[in-house]
C-alpha atoms as a PDB file:
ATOM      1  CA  UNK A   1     117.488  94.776 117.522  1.00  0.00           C
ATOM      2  CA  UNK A   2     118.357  98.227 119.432  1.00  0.00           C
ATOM      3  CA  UNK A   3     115.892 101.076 118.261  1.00  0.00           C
ATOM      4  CA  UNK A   4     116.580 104.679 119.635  1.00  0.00           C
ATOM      5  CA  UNK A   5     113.677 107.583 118.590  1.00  0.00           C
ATOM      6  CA  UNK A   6     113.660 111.154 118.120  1.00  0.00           C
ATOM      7  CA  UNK A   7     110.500 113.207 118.105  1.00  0.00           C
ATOM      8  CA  UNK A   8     109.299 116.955 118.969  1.00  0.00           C
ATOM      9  CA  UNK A   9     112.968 118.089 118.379  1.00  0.00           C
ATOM     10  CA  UNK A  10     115.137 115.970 120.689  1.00  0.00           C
ATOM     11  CA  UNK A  11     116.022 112.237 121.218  1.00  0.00           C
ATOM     12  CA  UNK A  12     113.214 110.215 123.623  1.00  0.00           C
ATOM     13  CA  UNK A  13     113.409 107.905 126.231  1.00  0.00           C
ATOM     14  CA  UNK A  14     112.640 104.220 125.852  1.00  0.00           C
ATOM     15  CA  UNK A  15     109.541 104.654 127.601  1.00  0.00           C
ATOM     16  CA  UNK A  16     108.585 108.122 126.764  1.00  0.00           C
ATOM     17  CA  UNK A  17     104.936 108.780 125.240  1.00  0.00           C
ATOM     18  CA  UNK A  18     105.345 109.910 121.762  1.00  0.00           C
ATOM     19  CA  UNK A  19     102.201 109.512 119.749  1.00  0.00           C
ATOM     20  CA  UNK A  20      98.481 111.272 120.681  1.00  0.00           C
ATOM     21  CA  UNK A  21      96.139 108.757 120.829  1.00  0.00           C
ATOM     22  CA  UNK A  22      94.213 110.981 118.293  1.00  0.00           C
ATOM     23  CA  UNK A  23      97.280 111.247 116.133  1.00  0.00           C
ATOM     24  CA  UNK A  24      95.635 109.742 112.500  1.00  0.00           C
ATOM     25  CA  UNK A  25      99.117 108.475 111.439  1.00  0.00           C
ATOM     26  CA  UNK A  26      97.732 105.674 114.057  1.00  0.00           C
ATOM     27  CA  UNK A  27      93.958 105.844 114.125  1.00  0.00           C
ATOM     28  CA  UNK A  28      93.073 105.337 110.053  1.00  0.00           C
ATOM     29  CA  UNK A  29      97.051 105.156 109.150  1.00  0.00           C
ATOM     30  CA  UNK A  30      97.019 109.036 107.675  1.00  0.00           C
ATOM     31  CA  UNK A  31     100.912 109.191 106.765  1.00  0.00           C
ATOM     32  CA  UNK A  32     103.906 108.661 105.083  1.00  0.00           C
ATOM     33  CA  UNK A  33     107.490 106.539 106.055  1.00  0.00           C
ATOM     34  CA  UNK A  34     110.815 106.312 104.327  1.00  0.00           C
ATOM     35  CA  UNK A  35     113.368 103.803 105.365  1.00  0.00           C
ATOM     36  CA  UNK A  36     117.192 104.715 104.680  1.00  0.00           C
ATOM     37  CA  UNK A  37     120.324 102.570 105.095  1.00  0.00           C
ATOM     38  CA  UNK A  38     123.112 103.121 107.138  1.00  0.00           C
ATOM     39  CA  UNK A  39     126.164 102.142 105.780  1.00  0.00           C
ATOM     40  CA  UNK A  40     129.265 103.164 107.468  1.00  0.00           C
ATOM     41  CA  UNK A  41     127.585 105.841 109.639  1.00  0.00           C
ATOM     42  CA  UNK A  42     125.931 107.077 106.530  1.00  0.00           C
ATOM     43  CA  UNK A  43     122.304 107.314 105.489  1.00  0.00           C
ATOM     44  CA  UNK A  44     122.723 105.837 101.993  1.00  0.00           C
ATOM     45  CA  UNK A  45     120.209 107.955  99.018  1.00  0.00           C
ATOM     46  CA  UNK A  46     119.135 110.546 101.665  1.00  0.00           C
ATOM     47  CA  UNK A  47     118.604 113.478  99.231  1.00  0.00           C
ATOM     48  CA  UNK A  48     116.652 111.045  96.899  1.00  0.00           C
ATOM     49  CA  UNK A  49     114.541 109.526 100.076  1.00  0.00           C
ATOM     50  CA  UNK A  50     113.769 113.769 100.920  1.00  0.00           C
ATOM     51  CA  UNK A  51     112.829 113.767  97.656  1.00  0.00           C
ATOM     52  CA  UNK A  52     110.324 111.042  97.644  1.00  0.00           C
ATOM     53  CA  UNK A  53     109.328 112.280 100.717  1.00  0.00           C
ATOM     54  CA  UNK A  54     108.527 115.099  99.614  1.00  0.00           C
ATOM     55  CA  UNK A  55     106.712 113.983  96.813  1.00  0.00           C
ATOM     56  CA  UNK A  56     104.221 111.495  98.830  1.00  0.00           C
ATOM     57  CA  UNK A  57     103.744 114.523 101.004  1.00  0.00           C
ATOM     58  CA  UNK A  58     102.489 116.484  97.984  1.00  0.00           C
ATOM     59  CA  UNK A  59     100.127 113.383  96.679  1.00  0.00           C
ATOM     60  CA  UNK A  60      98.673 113.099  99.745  1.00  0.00           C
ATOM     61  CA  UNK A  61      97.835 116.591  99.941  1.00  0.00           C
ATOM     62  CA  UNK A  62      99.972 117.649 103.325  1.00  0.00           C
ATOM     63  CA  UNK A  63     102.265 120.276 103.806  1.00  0.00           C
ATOM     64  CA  UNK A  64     105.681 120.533 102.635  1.00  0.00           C
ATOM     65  CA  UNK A  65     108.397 119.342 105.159  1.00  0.00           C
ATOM     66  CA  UNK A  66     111.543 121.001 106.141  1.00  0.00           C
ATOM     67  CA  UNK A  67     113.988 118.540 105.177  1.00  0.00           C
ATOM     68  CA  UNK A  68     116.640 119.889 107.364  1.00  0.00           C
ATOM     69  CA  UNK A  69     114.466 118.842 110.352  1.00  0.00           C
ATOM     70  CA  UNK A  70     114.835 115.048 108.864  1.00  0.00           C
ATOM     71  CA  UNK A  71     118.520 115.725 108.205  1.00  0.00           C
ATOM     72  CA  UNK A  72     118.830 117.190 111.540  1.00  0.00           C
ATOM     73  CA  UNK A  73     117.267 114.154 113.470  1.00  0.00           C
ATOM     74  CA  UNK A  74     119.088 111.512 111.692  1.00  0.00           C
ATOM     75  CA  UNK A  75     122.197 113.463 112.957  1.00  0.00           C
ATOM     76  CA  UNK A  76     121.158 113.479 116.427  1.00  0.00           C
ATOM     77  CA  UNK A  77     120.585 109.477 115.940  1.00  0.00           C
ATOM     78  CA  UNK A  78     123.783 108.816 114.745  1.00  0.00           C
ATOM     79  CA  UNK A  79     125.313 111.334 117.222  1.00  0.00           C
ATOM     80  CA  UNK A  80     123.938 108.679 119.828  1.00  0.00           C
ATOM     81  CA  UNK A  81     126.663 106.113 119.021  1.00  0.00           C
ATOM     82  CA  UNK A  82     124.128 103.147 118.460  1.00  0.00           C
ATOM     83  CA  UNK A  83     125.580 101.397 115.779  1.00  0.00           C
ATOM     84  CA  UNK A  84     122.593 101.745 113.487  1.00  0.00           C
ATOM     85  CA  UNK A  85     122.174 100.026 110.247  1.00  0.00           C
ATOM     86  CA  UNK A  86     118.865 101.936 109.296  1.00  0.00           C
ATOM     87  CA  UNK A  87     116.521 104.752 109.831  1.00  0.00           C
ATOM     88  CA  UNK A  88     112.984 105.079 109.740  1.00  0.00           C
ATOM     89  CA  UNK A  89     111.077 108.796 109.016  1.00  0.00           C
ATOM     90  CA  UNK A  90     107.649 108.875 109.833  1.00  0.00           C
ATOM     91  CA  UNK A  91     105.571 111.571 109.250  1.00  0.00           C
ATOM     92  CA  UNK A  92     101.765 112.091 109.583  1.00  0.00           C
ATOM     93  CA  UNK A  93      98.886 114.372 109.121  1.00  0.00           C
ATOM     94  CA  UNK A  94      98.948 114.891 113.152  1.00  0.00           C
ATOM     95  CA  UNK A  95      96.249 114.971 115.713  1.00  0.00           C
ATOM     96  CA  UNK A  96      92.713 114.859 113.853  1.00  0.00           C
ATOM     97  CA  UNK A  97      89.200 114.201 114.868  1.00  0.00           C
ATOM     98  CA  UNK A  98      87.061 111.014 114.657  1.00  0.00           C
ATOM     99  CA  UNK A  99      86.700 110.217 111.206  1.00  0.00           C
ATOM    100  CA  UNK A 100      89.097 110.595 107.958  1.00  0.00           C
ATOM    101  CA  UNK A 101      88.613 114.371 107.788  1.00  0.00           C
ATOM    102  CA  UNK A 102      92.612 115.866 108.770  1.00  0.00           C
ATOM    103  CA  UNK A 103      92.573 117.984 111.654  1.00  0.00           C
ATOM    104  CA  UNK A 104      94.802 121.295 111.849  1.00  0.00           C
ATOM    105  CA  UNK A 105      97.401 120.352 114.429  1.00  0.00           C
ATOM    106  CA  UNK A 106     100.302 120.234 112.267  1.00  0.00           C
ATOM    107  CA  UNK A 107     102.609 117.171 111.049  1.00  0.00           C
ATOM    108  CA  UNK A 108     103.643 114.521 113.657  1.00  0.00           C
ATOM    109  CA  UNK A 109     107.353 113.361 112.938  1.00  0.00           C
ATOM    110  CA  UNK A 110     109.387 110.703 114.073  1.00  0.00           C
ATOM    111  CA  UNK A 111     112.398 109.639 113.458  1.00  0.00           C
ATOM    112  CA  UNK A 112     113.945 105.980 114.516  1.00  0.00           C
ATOM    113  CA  UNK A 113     116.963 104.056 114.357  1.00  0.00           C
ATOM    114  CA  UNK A 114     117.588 100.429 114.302  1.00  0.00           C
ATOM    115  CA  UNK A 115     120.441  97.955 114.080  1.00  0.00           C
ATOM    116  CA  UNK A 116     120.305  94.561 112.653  1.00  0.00           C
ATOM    117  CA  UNK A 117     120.999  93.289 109.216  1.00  0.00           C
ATOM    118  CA  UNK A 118     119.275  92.539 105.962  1.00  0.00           C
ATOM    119  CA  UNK A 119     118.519  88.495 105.287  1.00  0.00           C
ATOM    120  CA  UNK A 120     121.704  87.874 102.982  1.00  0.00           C
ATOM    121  CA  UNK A 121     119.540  86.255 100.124  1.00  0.00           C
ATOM    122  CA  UNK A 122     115.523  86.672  99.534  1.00  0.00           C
ATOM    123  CA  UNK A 123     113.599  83.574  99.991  1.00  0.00           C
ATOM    124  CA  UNK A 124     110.037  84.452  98.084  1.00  0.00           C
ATOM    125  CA  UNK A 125     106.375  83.341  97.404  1.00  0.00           C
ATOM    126  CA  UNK A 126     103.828  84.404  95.281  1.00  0.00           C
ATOM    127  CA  UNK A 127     101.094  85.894  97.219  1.00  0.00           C
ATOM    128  CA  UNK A 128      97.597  85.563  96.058  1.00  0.00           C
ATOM    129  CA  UNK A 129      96.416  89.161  96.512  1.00  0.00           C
ATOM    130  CA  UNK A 130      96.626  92.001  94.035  1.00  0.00           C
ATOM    131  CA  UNK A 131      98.395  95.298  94.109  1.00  0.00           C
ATOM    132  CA  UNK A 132      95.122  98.068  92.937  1.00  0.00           C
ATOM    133  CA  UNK A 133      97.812  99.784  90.468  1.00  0.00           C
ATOM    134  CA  UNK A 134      94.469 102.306  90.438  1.00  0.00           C
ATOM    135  CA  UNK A 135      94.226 102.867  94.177  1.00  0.00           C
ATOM    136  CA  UNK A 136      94.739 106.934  95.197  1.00  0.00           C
ATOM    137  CA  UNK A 137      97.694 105.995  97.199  1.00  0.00           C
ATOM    138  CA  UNK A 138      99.621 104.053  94.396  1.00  0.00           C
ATOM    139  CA  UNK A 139     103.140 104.632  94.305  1.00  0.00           C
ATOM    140  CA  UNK A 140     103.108 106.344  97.624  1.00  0.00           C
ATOM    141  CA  UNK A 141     104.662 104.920 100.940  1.00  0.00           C
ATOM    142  CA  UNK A 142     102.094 105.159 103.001  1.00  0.00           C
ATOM    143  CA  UNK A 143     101.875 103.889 106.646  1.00  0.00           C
ATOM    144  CA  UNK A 144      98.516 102.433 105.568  1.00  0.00           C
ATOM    145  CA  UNK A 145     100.168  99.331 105.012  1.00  0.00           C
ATOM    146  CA  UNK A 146      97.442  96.733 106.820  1.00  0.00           C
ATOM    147  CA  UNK A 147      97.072  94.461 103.836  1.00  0.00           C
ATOM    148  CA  UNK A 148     101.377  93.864 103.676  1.00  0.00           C
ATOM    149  CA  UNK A 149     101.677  93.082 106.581  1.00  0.00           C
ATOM    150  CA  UNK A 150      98.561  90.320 106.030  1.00  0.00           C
ATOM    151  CA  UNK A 151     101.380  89.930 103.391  1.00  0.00           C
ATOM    152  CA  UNK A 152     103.990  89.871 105.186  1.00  0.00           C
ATOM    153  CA  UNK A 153     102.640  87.342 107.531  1.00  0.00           C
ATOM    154  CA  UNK A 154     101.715  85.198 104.582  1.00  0.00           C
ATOM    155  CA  UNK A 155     105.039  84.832 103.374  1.00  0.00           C
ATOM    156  CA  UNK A 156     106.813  84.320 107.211  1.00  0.00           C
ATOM    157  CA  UNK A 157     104.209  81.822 107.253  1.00  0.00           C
ATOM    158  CA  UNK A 158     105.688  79.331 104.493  1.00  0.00           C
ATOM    159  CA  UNK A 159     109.463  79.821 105.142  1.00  0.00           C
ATOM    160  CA  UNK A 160     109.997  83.275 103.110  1.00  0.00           C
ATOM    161  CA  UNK A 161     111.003  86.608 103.642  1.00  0.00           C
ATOM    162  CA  UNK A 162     109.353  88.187 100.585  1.00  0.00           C
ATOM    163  CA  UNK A 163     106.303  87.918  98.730  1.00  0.00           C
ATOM    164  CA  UNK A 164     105.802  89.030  94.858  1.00  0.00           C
ATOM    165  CA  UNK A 165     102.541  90.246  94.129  1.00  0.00           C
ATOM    166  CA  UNK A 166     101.039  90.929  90.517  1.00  0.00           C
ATOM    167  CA  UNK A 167      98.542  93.766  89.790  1.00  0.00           C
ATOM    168  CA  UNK A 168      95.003  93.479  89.520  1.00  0.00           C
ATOM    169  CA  UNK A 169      95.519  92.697  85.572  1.00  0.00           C
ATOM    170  CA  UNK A 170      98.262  89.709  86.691  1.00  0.00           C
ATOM    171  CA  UNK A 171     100.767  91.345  85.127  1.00  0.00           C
ATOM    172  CA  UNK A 172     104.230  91.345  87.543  1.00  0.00           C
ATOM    173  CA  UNK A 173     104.189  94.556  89.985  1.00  0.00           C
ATOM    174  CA  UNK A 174     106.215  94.174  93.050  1.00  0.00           C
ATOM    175  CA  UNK A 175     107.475  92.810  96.132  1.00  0.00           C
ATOM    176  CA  UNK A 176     105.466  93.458  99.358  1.00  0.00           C
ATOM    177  CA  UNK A 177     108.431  95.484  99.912  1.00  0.00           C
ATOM    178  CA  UNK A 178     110.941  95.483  97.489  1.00  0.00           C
ATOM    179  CA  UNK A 179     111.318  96.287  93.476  1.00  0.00           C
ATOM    180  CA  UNK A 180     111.754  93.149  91.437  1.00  0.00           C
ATOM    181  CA  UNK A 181     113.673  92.737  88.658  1.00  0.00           C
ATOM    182  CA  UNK A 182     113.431  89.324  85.968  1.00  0.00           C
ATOM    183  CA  UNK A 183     116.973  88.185  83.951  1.00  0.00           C
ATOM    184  CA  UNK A 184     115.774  86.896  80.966  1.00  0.00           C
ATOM    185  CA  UNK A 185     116.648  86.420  76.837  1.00  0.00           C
ATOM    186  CA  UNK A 186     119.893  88.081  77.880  1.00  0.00           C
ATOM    187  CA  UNK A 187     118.499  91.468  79.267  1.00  0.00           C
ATOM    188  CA  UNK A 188     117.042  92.704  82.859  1.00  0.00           C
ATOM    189  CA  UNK A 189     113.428  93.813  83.013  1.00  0.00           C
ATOM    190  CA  UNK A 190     111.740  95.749  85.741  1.00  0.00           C
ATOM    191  CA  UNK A 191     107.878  96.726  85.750  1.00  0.00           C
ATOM    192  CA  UNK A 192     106.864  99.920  85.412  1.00  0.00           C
ATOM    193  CA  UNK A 193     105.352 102.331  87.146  1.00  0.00           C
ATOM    194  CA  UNK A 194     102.523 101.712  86.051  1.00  0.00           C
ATOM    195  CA  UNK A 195     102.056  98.500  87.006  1.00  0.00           C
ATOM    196  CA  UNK A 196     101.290 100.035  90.288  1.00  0.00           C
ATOM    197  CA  UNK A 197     104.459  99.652  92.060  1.00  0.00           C
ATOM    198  CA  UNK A 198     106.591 101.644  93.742  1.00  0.00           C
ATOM    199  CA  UNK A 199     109.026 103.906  92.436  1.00  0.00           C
ATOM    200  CA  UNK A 200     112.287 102.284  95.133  1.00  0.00           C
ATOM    201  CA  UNK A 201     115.389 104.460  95.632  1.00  0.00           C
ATOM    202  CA  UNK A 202     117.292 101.206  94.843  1.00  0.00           C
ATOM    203  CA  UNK A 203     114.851 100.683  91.464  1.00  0.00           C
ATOM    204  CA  UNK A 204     115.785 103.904  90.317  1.00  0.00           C
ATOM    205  CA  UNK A 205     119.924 103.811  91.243  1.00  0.00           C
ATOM    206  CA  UNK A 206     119.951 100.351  89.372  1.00  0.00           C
ATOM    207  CA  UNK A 207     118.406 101.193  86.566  1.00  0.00           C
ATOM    208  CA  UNK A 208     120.828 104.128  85.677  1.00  0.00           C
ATOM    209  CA  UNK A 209     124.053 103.192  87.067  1.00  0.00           C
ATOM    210  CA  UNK A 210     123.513 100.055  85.232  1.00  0.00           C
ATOM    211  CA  UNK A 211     122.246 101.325  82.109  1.00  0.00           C
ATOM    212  CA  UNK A 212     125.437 103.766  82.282  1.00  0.00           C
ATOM    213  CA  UNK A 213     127.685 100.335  83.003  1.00  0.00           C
ATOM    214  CA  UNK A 214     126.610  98.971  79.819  1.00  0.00           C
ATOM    215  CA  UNK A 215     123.959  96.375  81.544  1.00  0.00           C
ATOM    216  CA  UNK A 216     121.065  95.475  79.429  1.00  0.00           C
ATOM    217  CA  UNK A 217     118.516  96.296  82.281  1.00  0.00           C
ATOM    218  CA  UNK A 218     115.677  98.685  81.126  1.00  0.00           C
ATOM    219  CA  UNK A 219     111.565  99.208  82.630  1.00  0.00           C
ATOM    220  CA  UNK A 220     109.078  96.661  80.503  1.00  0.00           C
ATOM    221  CA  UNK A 221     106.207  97.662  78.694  1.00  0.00           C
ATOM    222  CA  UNK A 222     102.767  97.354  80.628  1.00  0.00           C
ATOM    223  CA  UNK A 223     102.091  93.815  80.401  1.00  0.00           C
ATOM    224  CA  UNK A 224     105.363  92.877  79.283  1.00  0.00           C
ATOM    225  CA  UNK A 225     106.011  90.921  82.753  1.00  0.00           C
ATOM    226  CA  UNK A 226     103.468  88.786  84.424  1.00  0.00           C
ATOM    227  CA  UNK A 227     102.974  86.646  87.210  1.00  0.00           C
ATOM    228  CA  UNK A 228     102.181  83.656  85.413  1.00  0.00           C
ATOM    229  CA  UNK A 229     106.353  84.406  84.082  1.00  0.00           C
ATOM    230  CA  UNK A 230     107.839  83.303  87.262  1.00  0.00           C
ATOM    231  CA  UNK A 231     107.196  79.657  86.181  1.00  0.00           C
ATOM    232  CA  UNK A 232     110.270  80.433  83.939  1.00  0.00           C
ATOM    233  CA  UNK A 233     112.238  81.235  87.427  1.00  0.00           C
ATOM    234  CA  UNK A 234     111.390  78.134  89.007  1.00  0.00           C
ATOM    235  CA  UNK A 235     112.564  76.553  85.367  1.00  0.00           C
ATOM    236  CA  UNK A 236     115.459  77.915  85.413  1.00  0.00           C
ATOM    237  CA  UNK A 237     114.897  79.790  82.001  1.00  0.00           C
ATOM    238  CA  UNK A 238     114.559  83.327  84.171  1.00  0.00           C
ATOM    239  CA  UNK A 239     116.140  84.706  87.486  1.00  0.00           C
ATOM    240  CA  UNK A 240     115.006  87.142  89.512  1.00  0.00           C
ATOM    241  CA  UNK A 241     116.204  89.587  91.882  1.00  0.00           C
ATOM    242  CA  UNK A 242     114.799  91.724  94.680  1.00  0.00           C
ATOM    243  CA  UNK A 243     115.845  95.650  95.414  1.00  0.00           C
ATOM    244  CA  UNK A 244     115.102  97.853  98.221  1.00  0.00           C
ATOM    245  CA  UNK A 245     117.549 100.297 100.128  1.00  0.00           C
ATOM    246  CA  UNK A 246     118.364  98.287 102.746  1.00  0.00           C
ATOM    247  CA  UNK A 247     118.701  95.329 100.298  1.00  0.00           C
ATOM    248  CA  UNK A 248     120.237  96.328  97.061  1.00  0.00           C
ATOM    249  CA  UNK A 249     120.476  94.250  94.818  1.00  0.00           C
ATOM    250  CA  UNK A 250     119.642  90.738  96.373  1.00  0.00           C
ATOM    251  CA  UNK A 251     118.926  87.632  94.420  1.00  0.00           C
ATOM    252  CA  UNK A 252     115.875  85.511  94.539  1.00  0.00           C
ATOM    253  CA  UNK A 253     117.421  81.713  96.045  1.00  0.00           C
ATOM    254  CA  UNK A 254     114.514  80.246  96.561  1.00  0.00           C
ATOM    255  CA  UNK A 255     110.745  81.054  94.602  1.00  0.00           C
ATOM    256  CA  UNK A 256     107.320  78.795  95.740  1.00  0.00           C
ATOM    257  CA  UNK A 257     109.809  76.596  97.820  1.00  0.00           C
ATOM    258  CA  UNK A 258     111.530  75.556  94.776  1.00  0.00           C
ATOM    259  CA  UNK A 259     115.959  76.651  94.704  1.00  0.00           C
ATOM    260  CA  UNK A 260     116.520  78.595  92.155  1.00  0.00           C
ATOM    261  CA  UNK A 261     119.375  80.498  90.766  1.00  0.00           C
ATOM    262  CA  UNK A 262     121.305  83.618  90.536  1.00  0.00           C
ATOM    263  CA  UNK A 263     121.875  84.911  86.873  1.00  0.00           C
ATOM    264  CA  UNK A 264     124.662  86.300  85.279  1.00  0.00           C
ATOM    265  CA  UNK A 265     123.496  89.385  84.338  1.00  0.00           C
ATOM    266  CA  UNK A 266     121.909  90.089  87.548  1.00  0.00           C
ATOM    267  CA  UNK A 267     125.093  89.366  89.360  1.00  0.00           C
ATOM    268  CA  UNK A 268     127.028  91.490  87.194  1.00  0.00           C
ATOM    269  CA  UNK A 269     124.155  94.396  88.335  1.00  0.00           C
ATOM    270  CA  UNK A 270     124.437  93.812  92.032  1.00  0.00           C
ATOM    271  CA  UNK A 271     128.157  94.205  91.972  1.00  0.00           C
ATOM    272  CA  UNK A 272     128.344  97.175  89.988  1.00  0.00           C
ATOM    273  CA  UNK A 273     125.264  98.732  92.333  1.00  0.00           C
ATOM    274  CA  UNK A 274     127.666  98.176  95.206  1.00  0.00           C
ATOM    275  CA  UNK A 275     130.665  99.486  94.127  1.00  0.00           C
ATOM    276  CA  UNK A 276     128.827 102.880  92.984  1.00  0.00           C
ATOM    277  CA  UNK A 277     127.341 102.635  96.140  1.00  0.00           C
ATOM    278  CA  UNK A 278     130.667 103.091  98.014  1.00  0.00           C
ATOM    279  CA  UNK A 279     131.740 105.372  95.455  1.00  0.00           C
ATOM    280  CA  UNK A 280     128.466 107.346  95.689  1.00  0.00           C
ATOM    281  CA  UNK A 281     126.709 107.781  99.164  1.00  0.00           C
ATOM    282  CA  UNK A 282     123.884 110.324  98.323  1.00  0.00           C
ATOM    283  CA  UNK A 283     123.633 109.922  94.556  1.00  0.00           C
ATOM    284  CA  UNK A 284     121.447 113.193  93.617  1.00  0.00           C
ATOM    285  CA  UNK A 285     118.059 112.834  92.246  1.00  0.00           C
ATOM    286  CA  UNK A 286     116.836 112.897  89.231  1.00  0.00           C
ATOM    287  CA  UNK A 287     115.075 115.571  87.794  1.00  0.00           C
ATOM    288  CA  UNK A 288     111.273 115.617  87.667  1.00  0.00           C
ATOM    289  CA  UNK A 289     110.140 116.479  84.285  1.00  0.00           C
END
């Protein structure tokens, strides 16, 4: 995998110094990402990643960003001729002093690109540690993301690529980074908010351009899904799918090292997510009431 950066305005060097060692987006992980797919030379979603953006920035209490600086860099990636497959934004609270308290240097922001593709099915594992659906950082993409990639590792670490987590009432949240979605009694269910997870570009785009195809998908009530539901999966009385941007819609094959397989439904929603896809590069958001 090929990665080219831009930062402080202009496209960097392979070895150029980027990051202050004081920077807090790397000394207590003080910052936000967004990851956007490139399809075609395209960033896929980008006015609906701005817009999450945009909101995390707000949560966290940070400035507002100029998203025509984001929009600008990912133009000077693509200008580069790399054939990139995604971007990364980073952006942090800048330089700061020892300690959590946020100095006043101003935002650090980086922007990356990367080729390589997405695993063509999702091999997954329950993971035995609980998404804090209570935490002040829920829902947010934060780049204080030490306990996925403990996750992460877990996962890599029994033949998987993804690892569903439940929240810390058991009920279904998450992947460590995807949306999941569970096929079952003839409808598609997807935790909510609530549940602590995040609210994914891809979550969002399959929930209405499927609801609008006539797809029973909808969000379940809090403790609707659980953990303890997967059994079903493995059963084969369920099926389960995984979403993220890069992603999409991408069945589960494989759950706890059992096969398992694709449902209908599901199927039906990951085709009709692609071809609005094509149709429909930078969906616009939706409006925050």
């Amino acid at each position: 995998m090929t990665e080219v950066v831009w930062a402080g305005g202009r496209i960097r060097g392979a070895h150029e110094p980027i990051i202050s060692a004081s920077d807090h987006g790397f000394t207590v992980g003080d910052g936000l990402f967004e990851t956007i797919a490139i399809r075609d030379g395209v960033p896929f979603a980008l006015t609906r990643h701005l817009a999450r953006l945009a909101y995390g920035l707000e949560r966290l209490g940070l400035s507002p960003l100029d998203p025509g600086i984001v929009r600008g860099a990912i133009g000077d990636l693509l200008g580069t001729g790399q054939a990139l497959t995604r971007v990364r934004v980073t952006v942090t609270s800048g330089v700061g002093p020892a300690g959590y308290a946020r100095g006043d240097s101003g935002p650090t922001v980086v922007v990356t690109g990367a080729t390589g593709r997405a695993p063509r099915e999702c091999v997954a594992v329950r993971a035995p540690w609980k998404r804090n659906e209570r935490s002040a950082v829920a829902g947010v993409k934060t780049t204080s993301a030490g306990e996925y990639a403990v996750i992460a590792n877990y996962a890599r670490g029994r033949g998987a690529d993804e690892a569903i987590l439940a929240n810390t009432y058991g009920n279904l949240c998450e992947g460590a980074s995807t949306n999941v979605f569970v096929e079952r009694g003839g409808e598609i269910i997807t935790p909510p908010l609530a549940s602590g997870c995040l609210p994914g570009i891809m979550r969002g785009l399959a929930l209405e351009w499927g609801a609008r195809a006539g797809i029973p998908v909808r969000v379940g009530a809090p403790g609707e899904l659980t953990l303890a539901d997967l059994d079903e999966v493995i059963a084969g009385a369920a099926h389960l799918a995984v979403t993220s941007t890069v992603r999409r819609v991408q069945h589960v094959s494989a759950l706890d090292g059992e096969r398992v397989t694709p449902g209908r439904l599901l199927r039906e929603l990951a085709a009709h997510v692609e071809l609005q896809a094509e149709r429909t590069p930078d969906p616009a958001p939706p409006r925050r009431r």
